[in-house]
PDB file of N, CA and C in Angstrom:
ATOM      1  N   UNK A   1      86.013  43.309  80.523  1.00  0.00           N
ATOM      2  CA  UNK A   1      86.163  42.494  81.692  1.00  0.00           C
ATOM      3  C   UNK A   1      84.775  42.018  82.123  1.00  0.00           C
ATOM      4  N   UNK A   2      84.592  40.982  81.817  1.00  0.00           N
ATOM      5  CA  UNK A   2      83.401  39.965  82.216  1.00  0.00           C
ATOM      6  C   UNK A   2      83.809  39.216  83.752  1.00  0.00           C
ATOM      7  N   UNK A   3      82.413  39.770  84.466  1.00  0.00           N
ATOM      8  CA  UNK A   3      82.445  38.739  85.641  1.00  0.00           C
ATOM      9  C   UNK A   3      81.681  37.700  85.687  1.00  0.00           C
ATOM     10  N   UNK A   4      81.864  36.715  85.911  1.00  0.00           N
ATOM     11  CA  UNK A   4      80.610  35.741  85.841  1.00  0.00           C
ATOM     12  C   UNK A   4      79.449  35.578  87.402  1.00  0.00           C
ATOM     13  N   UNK A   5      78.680  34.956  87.259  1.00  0.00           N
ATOM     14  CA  UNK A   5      77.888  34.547  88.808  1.00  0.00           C
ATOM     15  C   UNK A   5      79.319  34.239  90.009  1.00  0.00           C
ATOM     16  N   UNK A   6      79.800  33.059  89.744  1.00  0.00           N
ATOM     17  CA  UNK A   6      81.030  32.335  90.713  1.00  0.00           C
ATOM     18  C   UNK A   6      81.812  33.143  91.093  1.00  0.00           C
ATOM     19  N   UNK A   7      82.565  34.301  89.971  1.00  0.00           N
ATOM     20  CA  UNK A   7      83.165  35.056  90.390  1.00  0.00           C
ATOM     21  C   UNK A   7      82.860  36.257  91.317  1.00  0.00           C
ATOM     22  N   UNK A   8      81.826  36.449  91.420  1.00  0.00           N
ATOM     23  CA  UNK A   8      80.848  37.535  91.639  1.00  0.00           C
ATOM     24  C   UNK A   8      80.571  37.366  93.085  1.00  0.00           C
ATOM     25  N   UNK A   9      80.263  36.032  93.394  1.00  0.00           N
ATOM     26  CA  UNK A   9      80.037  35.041  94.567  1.00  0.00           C
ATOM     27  C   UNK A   9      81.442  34.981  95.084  1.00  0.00           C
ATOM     28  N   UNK A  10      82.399  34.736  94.688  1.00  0.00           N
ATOM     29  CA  UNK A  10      83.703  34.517  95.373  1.00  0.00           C
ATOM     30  C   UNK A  10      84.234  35.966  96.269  1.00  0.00           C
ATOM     31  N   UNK A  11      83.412  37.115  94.997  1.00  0.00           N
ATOM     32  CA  UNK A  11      84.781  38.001  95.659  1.00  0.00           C
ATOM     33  C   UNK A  11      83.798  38.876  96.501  1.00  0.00           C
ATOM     34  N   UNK A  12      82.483  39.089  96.627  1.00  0.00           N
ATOM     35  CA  UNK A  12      81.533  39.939  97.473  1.00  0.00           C
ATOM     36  C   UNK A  12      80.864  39.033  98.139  1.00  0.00           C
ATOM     37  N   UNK A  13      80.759  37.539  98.388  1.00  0.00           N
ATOM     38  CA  UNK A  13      79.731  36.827  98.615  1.00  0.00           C
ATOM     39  C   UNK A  13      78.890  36.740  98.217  1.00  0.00           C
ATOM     40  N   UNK A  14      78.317  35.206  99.143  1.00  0.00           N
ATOM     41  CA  UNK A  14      76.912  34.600  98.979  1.00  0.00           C
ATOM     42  C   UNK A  14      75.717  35.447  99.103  1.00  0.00           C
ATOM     43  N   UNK A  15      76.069  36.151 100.599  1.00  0.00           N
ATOM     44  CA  UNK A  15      75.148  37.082 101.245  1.00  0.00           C
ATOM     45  C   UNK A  15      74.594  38.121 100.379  1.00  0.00           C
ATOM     46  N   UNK A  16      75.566  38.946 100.112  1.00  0.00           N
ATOM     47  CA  UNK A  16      75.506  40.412  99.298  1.00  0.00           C
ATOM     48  C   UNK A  16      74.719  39.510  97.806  1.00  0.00           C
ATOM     49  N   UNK A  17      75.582  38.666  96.925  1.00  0.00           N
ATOM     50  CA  UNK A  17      74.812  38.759  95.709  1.00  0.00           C
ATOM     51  C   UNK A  17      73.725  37.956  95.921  1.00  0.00           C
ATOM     52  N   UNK A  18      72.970  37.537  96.996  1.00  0.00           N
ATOM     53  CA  UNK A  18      72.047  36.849  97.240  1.00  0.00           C
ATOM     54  C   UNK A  18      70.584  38.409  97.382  1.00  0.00           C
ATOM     55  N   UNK A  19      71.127  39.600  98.198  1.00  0.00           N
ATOM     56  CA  UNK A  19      70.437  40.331  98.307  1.00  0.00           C
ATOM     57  C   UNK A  19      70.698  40.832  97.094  1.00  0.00           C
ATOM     58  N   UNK A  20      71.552  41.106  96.660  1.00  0.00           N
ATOM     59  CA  UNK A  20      71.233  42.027  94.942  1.00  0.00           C
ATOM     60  C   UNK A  20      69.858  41.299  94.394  1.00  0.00           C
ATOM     61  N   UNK A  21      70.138  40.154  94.328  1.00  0.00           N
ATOM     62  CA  UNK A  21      69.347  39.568  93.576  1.00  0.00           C
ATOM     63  C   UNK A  21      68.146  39.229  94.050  1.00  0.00           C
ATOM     64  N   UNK A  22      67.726  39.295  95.190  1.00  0.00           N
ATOM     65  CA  UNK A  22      66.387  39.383  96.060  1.00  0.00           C
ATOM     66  C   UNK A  22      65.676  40.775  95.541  1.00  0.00           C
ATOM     67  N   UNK A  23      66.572  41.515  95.648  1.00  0.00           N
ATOM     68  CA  UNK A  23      66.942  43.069  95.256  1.00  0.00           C
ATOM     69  C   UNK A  23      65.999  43.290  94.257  1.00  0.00           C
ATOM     70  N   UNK A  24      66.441  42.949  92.767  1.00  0.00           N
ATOM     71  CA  UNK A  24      66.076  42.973  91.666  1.00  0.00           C
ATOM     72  C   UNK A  24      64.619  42.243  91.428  1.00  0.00           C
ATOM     73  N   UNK A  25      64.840  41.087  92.163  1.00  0.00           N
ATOM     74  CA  UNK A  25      63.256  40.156  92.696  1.00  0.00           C
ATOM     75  C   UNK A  25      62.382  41.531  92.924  1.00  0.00           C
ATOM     76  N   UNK A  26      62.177  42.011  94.046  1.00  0.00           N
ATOM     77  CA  UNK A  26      61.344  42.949  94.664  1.00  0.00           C
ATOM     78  C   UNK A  26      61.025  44.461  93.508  1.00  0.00           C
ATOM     79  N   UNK A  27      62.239  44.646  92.995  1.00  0.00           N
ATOM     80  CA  UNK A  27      61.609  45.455  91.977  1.00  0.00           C
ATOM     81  C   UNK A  27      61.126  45.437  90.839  1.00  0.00           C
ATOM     82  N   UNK A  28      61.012  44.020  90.472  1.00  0.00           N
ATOM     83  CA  UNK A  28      60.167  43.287  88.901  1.00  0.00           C
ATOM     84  C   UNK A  28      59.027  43.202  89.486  1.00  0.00           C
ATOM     85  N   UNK A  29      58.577  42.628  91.129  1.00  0.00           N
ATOM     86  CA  UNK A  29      57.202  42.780  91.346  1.00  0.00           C
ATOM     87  C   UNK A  29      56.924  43.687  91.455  1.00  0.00           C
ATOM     88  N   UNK A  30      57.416  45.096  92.100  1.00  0.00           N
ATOM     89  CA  UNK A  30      56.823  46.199  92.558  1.00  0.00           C
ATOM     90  C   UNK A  30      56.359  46.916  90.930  1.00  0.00           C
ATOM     91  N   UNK A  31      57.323  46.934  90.423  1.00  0.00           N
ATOM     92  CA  UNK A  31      56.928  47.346  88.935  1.00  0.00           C
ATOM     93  C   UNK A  31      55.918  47.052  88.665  1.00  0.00           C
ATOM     94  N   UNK A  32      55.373  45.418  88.335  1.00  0.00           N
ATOM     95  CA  UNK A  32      54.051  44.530  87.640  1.00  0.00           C
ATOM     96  C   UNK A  32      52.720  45.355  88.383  1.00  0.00           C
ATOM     97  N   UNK A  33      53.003  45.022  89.336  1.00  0.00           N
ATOM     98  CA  UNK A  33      51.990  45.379  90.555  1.00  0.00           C
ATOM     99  C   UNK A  33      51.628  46.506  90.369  1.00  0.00           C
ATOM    100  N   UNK A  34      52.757  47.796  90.400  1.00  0.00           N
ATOM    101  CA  UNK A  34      52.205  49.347  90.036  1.00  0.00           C
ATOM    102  C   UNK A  34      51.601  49.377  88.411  1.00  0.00           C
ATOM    103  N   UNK A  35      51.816  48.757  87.784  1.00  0.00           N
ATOM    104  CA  UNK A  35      51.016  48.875  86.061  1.00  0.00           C
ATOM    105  C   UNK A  35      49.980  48.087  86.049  1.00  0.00           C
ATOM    106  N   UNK A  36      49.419  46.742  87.064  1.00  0.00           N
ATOM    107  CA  UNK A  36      48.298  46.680  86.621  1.00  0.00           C
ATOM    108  C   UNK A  36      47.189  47.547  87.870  1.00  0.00           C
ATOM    109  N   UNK A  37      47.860  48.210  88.927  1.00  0.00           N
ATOM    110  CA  UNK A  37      47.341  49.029  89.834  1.00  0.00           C
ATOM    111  C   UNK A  37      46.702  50.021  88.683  1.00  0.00           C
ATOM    112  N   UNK A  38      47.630  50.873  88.313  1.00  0.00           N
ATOM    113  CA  UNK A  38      47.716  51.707  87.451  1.00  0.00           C
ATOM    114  C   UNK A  38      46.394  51.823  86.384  1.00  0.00           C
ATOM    115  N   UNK A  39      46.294  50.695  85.682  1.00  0.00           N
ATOM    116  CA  UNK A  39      45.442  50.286  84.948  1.00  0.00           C
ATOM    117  C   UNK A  39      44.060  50.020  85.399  1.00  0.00           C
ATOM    118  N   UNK A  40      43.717  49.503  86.352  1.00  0.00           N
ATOM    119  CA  UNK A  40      42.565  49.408  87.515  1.00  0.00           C
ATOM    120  C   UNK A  40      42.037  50.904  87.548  1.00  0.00           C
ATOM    121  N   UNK A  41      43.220  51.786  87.803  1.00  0.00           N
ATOM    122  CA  UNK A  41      42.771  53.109  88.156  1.00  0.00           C
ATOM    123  C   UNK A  41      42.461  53.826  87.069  1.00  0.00           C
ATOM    124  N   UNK A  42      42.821  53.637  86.113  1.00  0.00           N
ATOM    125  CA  UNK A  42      42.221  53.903  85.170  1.00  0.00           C
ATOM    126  C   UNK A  42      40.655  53.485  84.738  1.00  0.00           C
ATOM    127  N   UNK A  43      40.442  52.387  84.863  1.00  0.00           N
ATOM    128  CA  UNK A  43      39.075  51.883  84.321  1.00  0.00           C
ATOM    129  C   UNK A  43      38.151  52.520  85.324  1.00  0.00           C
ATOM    130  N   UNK A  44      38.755  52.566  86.883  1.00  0.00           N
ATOM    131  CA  UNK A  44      37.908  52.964  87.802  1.00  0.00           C
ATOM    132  C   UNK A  44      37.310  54.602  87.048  1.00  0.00           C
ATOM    133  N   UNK A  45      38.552  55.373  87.305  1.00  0.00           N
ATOM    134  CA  UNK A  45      38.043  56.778  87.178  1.00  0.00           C
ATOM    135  C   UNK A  45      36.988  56.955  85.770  1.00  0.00           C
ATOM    136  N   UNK A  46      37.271  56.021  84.517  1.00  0.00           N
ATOM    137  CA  UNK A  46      36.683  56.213  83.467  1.00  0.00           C
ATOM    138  C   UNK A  46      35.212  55.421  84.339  1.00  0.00           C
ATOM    139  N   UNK A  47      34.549  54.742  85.010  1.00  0.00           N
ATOM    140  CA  UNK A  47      33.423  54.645  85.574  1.00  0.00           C
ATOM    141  C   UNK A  47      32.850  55.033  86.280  1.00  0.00           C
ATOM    142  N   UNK A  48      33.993  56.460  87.074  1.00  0.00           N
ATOM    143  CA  UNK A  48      33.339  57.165  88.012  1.00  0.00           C
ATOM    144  C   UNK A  48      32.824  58.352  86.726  1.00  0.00           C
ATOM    145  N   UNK A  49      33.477  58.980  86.014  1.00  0.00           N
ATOM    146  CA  UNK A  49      33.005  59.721  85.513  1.00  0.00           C
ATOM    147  C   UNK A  49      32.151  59.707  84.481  1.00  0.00           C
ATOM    148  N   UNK A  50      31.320  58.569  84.047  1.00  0.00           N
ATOM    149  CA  UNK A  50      30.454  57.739  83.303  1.00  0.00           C
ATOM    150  C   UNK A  50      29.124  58.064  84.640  1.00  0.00           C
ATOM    151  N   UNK A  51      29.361  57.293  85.865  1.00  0.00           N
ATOM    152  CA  UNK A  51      28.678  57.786  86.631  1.00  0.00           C
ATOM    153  C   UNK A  51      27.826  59.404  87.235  1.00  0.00           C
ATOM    154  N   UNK A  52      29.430  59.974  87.273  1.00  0.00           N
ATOM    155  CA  UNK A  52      28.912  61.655  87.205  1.00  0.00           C
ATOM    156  C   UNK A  52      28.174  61.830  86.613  1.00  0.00           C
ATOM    157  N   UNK A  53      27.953  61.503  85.255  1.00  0.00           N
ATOM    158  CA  UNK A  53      27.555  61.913  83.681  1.00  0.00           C
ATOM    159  C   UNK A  53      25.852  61.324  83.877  1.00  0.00           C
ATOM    160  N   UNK A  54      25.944  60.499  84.793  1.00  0.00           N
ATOM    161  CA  UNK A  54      24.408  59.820  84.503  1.00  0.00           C
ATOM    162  C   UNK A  54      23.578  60.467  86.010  1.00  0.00           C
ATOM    163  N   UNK A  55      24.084  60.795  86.800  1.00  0.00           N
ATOM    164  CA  UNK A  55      23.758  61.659  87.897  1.00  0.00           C
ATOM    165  C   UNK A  55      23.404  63.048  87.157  1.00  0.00           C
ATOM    166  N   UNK A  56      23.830  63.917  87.182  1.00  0.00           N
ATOM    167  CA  UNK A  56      23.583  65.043  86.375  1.00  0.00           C
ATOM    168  C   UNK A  56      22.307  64.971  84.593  1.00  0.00           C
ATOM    169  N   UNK A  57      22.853  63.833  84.370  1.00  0.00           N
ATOM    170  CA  UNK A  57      21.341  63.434  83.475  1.00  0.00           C
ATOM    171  C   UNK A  57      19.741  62.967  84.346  1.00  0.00           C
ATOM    172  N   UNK A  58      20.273  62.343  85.274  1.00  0.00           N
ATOM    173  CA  UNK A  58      18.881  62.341  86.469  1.00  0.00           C
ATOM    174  C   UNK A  58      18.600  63.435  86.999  1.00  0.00           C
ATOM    175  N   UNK A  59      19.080  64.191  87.473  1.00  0.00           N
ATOM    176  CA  UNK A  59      19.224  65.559  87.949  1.00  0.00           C
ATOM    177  C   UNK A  59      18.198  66.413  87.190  1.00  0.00           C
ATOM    178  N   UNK A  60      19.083  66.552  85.791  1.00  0.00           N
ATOM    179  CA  UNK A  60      18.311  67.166  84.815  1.00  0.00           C
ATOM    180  C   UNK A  60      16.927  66.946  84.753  1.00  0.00           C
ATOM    181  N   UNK A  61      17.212  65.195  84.899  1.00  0.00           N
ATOM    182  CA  UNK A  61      15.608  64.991  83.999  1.00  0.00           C
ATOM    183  C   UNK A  61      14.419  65.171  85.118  1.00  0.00           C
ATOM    184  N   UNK A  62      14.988  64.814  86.642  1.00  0.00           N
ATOM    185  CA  UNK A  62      13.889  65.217  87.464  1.00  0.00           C
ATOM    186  C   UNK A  62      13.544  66.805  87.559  1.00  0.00           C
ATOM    187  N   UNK A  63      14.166  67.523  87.338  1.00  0.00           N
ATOM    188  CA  UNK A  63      13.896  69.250  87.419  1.00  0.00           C
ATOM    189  C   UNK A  63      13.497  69.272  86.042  1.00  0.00           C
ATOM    190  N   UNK A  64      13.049  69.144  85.160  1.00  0.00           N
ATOM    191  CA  UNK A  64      12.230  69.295  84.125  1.00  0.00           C
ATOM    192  C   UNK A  64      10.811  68.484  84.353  1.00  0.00           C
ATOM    193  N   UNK A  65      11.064  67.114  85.203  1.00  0.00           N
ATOM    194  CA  UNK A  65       9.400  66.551  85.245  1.00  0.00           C
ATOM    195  C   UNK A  65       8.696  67.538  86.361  1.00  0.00           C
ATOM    196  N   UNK A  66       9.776  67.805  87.245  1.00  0.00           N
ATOM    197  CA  UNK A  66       9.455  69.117  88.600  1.00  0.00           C
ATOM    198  C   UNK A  66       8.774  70.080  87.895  1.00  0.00           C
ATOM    199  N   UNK A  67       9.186  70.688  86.762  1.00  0.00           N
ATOM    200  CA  UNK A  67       8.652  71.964  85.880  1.00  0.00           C
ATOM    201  C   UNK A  67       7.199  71.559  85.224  1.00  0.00           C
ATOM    202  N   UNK A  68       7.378  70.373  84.520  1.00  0.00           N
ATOM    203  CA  UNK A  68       6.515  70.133  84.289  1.00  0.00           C
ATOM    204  C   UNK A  68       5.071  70.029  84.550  1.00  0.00           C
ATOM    205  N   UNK A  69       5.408  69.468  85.643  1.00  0.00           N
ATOM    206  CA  UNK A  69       4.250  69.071  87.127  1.00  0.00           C
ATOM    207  C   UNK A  69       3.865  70.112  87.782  1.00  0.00           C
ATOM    208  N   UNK A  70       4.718  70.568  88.034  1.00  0.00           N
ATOM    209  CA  UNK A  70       4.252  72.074  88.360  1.00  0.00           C
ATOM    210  C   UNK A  70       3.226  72.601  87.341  1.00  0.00           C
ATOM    211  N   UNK A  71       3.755  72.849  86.167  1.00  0.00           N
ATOM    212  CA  UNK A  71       2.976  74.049  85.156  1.00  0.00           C
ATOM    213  C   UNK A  71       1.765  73.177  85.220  1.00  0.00           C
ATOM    214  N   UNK A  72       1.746  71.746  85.337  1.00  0.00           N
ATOM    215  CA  UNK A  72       0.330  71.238  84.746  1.00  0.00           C
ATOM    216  C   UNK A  72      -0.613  72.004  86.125  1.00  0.00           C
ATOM    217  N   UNK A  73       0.067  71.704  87.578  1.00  0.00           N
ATOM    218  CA  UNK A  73      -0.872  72.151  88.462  1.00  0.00           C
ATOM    219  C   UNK A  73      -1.056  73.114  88.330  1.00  0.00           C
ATOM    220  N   UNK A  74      -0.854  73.988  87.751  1.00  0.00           N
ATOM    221  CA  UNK A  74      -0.791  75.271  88.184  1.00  0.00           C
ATOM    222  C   UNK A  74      -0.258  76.503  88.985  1.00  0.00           C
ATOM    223  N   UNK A  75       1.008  75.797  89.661  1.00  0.00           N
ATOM    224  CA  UNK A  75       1.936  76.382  90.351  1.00  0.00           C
ATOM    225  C   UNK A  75       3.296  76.835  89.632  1.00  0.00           C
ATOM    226  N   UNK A  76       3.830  78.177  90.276  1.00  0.00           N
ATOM    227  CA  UNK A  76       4.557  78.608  90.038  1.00  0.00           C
ATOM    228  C   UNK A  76       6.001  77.562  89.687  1.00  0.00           C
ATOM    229  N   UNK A  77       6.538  77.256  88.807  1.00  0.00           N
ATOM    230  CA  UNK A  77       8.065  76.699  89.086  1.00  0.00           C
ATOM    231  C   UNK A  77       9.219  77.212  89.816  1.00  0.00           C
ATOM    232  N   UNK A  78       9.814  76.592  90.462  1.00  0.00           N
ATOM    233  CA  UNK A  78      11.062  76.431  91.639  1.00  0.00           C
ATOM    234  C   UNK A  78      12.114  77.205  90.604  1.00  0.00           C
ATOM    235  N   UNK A  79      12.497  78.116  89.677  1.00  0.00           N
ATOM    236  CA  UNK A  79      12.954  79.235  89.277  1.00  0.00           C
ATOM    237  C   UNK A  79      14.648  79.020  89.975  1.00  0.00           C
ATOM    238  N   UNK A  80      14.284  79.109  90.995  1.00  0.00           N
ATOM    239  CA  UNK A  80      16.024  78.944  91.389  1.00  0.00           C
ATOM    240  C   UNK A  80      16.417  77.410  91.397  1.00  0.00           C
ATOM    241  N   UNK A  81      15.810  76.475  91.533  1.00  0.00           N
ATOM    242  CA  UNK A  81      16.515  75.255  91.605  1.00  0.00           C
ATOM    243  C   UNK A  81      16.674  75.083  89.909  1.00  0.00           C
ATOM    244  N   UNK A  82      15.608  75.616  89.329  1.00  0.00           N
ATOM    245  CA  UNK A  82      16.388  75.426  88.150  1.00  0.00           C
ATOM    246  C   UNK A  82      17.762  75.803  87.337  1.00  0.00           C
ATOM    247  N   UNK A  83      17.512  77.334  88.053  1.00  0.00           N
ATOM    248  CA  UNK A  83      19.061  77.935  87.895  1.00  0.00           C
ATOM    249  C   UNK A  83      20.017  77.460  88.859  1.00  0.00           C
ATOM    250  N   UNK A  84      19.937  76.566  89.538  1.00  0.00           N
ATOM    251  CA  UNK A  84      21.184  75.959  90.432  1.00  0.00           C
ATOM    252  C   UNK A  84      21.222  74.755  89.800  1.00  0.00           C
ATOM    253  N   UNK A  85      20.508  74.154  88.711  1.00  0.00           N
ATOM    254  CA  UNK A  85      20.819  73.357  88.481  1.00  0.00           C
ATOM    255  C   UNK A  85      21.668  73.666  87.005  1.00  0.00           C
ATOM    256  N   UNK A  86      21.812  74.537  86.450  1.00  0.00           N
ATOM    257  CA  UNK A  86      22.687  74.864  85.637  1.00  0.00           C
ATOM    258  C   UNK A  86      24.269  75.687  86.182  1.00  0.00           C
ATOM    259  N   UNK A  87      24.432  75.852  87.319  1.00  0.00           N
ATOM    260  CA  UNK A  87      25.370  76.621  88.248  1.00  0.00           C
ATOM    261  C   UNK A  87      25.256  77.854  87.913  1.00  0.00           C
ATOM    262  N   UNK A  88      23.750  78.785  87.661  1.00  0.00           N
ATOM    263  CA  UNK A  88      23.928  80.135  88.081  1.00  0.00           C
ATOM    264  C   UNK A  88      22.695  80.414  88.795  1.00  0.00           C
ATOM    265  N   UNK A  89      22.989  81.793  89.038  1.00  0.00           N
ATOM    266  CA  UNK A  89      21.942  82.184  89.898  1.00  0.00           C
ATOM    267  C   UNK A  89      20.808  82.864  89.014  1.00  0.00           C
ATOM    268  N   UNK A  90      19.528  82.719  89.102  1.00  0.00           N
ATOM    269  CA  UNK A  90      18.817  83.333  88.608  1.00  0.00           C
ATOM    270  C   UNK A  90      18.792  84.663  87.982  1.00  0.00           C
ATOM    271  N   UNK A  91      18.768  85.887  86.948  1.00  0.00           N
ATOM    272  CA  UNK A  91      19.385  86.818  86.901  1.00  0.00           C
ATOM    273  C   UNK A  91      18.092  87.162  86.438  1.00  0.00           C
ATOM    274  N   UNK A  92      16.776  86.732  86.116  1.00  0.00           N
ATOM    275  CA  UNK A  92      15.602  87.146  85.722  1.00  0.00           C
ATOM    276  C   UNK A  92      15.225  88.396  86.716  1.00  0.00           C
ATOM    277  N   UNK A  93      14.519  89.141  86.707  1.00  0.00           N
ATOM    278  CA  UNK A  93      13.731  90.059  87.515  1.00  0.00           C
ATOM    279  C   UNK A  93      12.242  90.396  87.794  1.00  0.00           C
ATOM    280  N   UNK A  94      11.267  88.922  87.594  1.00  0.00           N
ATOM    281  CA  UNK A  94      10.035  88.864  87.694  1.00  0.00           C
ATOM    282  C   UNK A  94       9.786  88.919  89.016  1.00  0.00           C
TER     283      UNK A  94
END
């Protein structure tokens, strides 16, 4: 049993299959919209964590020129910032 549009229209109305079909409208956009959202969020997070990655390489590299600079002066090195910069605590006993 096939209904067609006319028939469809005759026996529920204009109104009703006018909203079905508004209906179906609203959820082909909401769909599009959430996959290229989706996709955005993706590229984002893959550039936030590209970012992390280059923070923690600055990080690094300034607490090694810190060490450095230090030893040339002649001062003791910052011992714990170095071990906080690896996430432990110093466990040496000098």
């Amino acid at each position: 049993m096939e209904i067609s549009w006319l028939e469809a229209i005759e026996t529920i109305g204009v109104p009703a299959v006018g909203a079905g079909g508004l209906g179906y409208l609203v959820w082909v956009l909401f769909k599009s919209l959430i996959t290229g959202v989706n996709k955005k969020l993706d590229t984002q997070q893959d550039m936030i964590v590209t970012l992390i990655d280059r923070v923690r390489q600055l990080d690094n590299d300034i607490i090694r020129i810190d060490a450095m600079c230090r030893s040339v002066m002649g001062v003791k090195p910052d011992v714990d910032r170095i071990a906080r910069a690896d996430g432990r605590k110093d466990k040496r006993k000098d």
